[in-house]
C-alpha atoms as a PDB file:
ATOM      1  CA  UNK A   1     -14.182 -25.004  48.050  1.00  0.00           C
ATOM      2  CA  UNK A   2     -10.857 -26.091  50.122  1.00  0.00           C
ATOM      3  CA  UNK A   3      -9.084 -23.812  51.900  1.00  0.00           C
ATOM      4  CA  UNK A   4      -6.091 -24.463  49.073  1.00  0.00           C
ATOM      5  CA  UNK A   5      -8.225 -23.734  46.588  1.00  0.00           C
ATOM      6  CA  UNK A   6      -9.088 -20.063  48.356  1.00  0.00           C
ATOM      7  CA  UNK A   7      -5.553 -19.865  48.331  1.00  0.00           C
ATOM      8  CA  UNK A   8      -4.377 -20.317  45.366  1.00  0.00           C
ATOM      9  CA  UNK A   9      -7.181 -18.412  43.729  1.00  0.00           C
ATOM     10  CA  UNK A  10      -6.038 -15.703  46.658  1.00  0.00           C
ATOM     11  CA  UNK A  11      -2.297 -15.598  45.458  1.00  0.00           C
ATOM     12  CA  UNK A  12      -3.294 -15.448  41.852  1.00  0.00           C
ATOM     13  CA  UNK A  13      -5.703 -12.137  42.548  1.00  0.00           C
ATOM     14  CA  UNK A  14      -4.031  -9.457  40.770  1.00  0.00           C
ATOM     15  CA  UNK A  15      -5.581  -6.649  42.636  1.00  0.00           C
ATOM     16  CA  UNK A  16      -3.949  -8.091  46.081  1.00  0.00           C
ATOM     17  CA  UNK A  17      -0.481  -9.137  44.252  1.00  0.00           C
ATOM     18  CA  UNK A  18      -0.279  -5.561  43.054  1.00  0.00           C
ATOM     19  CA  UNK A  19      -1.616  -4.503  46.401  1.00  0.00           C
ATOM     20  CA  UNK A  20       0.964  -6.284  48.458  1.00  0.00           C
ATOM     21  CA  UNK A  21       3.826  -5.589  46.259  1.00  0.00           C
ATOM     22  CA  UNK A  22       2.945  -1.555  45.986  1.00  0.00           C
ATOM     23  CA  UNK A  23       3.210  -1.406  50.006  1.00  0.00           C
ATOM     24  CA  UNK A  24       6.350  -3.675  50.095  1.00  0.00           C
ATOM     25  CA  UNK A  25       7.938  -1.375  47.150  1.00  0.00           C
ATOM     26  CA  UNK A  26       6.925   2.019  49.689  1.00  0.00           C
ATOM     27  CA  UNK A  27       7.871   0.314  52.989  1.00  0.00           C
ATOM     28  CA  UNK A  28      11.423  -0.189  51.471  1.00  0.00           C
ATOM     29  CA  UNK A  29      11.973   3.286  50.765  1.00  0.00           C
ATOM     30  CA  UNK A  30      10.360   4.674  53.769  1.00  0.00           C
ATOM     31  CA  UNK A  31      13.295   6.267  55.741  1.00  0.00           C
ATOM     32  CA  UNK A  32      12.364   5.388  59.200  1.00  0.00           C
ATOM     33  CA  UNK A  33      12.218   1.511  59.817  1.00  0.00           C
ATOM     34  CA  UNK A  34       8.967   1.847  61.640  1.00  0.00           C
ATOM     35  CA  UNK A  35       6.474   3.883  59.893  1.00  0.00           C
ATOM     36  CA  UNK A  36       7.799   1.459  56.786  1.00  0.00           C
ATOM     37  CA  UNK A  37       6.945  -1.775  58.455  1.00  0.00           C
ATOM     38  CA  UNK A  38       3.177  -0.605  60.221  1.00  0.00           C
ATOM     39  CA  UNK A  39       1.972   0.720  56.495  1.00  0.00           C
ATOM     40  CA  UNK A  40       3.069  -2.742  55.365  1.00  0.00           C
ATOM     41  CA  UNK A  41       1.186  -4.593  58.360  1.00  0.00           C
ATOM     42  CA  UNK A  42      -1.641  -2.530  57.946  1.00  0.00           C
ATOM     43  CA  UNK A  43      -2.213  -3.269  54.405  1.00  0.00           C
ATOM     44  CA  UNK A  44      -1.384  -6.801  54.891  1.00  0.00           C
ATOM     45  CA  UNK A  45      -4.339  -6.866  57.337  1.00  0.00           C
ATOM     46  CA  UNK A  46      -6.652  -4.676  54.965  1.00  0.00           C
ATOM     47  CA  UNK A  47      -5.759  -6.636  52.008  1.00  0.00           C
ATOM     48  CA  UNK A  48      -6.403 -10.540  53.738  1.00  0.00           C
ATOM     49  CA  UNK A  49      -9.655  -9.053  55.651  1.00  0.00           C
ATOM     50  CA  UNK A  50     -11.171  -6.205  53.837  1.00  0.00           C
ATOM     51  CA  UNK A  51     -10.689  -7.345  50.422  1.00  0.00           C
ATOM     52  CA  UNK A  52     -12.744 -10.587  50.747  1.00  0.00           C
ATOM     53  CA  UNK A  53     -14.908  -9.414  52.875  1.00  0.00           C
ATOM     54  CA  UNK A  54     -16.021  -6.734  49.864  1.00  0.00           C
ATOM     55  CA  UNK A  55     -15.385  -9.245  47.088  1.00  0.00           C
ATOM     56  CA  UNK A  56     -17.270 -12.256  48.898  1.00  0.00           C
ATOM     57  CA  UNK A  57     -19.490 -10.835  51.629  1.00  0.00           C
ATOM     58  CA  UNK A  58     -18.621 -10.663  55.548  1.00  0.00           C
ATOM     59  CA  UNK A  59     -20.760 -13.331  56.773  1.00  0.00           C
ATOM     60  CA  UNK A  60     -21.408 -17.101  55.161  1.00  0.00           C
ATOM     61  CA  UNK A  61     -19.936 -20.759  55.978  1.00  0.00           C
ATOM     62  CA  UNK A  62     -16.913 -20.098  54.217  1.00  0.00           C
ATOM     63  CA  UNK A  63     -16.300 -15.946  55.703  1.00  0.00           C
ATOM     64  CA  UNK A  64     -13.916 -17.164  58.631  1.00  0.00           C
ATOM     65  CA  UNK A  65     -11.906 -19.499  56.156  1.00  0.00           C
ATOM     66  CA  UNK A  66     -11.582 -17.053  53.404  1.00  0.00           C
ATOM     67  CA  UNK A  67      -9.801 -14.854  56.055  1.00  0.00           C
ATOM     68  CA  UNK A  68      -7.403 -17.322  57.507  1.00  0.00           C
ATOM     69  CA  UNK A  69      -6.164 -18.338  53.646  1.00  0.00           C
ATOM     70  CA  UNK A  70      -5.849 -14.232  52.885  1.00  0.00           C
ATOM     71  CA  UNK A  71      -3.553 -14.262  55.789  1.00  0.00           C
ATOM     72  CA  UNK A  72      -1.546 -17.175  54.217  1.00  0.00           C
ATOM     73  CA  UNK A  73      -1.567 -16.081  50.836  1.00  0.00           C
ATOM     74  CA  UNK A  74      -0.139 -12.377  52.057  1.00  0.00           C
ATOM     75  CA  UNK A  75       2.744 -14.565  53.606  1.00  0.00           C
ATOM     76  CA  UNK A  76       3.481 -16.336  50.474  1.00  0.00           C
ATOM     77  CA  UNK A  77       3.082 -13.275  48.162  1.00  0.00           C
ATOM     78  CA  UNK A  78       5.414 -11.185  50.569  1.00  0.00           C
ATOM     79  CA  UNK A  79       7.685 -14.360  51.599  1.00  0.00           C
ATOM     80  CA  UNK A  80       8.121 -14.065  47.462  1.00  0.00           C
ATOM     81  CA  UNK A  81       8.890 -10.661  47.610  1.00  0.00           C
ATOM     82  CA  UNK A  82      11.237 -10.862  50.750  1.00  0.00           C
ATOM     83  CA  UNK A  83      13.369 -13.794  48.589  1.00  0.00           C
ATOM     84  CA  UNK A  84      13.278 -11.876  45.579  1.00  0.00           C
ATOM     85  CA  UNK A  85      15.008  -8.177  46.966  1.00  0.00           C
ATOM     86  CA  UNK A  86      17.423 -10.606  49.019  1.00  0.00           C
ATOM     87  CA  UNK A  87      18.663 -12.730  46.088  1.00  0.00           C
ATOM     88  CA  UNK A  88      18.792  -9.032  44.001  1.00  0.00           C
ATOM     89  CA  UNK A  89      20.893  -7.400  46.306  1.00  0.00           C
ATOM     90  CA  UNK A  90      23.598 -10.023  46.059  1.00  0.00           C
END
């Protein structure tokens, strides 16, 4: 399996869609800027780490690439969700 393919199965993962867009939906009603933006890098690290590490195991030829396209699919998820509040609020 390509590291696309881990990707795009990544992206379309409900679990880390719903995941991703729960701690975007808190970190833009947290009132202080901060505490907002670490929950939001902490579950983006939890979410492209932890979660394949439970779903697929931690170890295994294709471990370290599984994490790398988690970190890329979180961008493209939240990238998604950044565009989408922008182009509301206008």
């Amino acid at each position: 399996m390509g590291l696309l393919a881990i990707i795009v199965a990544q992206v379309l993962d409900p679990v880390r869609v719903i995941g991703l867009l729960v701690l975007f939906g808190l970190t833009r009603l947290a009132e202080n800027k901060g505490t907002g933006w670490f929950a939001l890098a902490v579950g983006y690290l939890l979410i492209s780490i932890v979660w394949p590490g439970i779903l697929n195991g931690w170890t295994g030829p294709l471990a370290a690439m599984r994490f790398v396209a988690g970190f890329l699919s979180n961008a493209i998820i939240l990238g998604l969700a950044f565009l989408v509040t922008r182009l509301w609020r206008r």
